[in-house]
C-alpha atoms as a PDB file:
ATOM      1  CA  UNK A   1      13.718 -25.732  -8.947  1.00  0.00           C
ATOM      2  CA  UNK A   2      17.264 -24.630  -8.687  1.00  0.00           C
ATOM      3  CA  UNK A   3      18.659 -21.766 -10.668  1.00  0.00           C
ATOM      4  CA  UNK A   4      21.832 -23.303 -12.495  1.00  0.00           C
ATOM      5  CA  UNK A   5      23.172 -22.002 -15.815  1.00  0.00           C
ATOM      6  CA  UNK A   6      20.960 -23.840 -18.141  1.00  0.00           C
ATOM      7  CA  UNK A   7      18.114 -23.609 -15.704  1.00  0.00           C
ATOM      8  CA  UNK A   8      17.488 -19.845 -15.051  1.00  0.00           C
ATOM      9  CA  UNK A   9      14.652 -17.577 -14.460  1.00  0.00           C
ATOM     10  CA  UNK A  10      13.254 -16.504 -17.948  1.00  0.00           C
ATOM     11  CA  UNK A  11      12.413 -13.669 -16.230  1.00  0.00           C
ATOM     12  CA  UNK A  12      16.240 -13.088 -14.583  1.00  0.00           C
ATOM     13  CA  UNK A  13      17.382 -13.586 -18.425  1.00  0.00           C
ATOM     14  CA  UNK A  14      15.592 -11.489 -20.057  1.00  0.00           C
ATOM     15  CA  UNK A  15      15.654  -8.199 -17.712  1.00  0.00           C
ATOM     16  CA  UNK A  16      19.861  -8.822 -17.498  1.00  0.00           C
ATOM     17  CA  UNK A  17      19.437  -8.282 -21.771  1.00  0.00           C
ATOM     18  CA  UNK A  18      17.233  -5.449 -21.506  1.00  0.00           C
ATOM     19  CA  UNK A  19      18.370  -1.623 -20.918  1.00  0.00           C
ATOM     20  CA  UNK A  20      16.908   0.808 -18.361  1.00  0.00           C
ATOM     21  CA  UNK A  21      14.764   2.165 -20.796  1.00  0.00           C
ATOM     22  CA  UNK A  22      13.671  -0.850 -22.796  1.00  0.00           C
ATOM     23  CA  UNK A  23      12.666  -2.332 -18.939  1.00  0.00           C
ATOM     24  CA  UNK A  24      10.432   1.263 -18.610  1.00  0.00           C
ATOM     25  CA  UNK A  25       8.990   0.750 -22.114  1.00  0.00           C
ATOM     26  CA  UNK A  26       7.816  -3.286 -21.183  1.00  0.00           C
ATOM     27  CA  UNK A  27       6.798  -2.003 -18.125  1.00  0.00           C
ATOM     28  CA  UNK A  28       4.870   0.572 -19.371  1.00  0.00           C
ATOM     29  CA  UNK A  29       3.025  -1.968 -22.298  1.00  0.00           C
ATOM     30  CA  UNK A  30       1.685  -4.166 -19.394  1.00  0.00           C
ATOM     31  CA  UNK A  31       0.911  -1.594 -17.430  1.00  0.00           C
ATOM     32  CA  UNK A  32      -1.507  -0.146 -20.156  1.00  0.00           C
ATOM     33  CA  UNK A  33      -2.336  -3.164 -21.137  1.00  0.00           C
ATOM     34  CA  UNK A  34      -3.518  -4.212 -17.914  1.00  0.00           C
ATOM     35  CA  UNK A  35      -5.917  -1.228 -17.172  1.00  0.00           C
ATOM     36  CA  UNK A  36      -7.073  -1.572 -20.871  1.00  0.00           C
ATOM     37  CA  UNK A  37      -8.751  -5.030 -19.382  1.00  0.00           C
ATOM     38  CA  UNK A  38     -10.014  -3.973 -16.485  1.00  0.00           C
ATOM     39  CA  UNK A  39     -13.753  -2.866 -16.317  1.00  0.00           C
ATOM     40  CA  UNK A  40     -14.006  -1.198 -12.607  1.00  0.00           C
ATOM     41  CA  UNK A  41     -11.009   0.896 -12.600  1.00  0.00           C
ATOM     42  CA  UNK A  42     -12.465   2.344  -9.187  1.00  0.00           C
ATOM     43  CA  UNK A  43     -12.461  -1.599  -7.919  1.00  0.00           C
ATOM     44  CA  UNK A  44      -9.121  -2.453  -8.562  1.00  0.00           C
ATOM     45  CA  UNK A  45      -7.624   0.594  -6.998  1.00  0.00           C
ATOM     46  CA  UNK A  46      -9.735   0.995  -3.510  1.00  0.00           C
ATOM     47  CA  UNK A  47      -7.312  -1.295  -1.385  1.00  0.00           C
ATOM     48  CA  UNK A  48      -4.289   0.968  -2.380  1.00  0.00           C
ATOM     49  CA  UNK A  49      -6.694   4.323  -1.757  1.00  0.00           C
ATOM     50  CA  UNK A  50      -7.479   3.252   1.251  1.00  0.00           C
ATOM     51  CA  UNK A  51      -4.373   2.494   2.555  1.00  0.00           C
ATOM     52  CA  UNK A  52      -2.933   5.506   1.331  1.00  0.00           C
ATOM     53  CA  UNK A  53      -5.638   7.679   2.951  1.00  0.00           C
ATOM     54  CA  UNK A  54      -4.932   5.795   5.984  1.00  0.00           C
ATOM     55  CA  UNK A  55      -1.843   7.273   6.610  1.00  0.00           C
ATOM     56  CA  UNK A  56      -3.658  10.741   7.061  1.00  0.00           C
ATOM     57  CA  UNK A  57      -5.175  11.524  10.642  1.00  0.00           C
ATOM     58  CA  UNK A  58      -7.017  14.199   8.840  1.00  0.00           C
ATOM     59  CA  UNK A  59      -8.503  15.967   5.784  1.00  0.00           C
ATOM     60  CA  UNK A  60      -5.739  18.565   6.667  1.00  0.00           C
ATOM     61  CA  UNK A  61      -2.961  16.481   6.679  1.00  0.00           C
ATOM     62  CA  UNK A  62      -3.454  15.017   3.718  1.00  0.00           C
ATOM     63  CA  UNK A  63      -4.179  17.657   1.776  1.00  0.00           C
ATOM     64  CA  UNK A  64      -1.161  19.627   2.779  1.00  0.00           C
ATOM     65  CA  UNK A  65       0.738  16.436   1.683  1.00  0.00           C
ATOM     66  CA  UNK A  66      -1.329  16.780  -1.758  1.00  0.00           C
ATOM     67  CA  UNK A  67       0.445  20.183  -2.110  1.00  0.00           C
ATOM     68  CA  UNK A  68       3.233  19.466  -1.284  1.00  0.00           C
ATOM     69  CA  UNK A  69       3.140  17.093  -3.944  1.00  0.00           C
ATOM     70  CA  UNK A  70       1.813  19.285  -6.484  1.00  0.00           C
ATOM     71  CA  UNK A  71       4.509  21.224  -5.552  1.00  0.00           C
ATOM     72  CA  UNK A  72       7.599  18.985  -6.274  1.00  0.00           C
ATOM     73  CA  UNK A  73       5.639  18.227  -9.326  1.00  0.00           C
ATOM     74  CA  UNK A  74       5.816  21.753 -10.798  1.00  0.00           C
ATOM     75  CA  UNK A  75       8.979  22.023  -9.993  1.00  0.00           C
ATOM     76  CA  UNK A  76      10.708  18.543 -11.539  1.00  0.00           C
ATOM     77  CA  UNK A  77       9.022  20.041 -14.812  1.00  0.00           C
END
């Protein structure tokens, strides 16, 4: 289906009424409300650990990047 004016996106509509922080704030609702249903939190989230400890050649590497990101952490607070 086309997107003419009295045929848009709910979606499109209702993020174009919504501020920066009310978008966060919905965001943030599913989000919790999402893990709040799941039962294997360890399940869900293997496909994105893997890939992310992909990237790494080595236990070395990534844990320098894991300090480095503790680092940029401690200092955006």
């Amino acid at each position: 289906m086309e997107n003419t004016p009295d045929r848009l996106d709910r979606r499109t509509v209702e993020h174009s009424d919504l501020t920066a922080a009310q978008r966060s704030t919905r965001a943030r609702a599913a989000a919790l409300a999402r893990w709040g249903k799941t039962t294997d939190r360890a399940e869900q989230t293997a496909a994105a650990r893997e890939a992310f400890l992909g990237k790494f050649p080595n236990e070395t590497a990534m844990r320098g990047h894991m300090a480095s990101l503790s680092f940029k952490a401690s200092r955006a607070s």
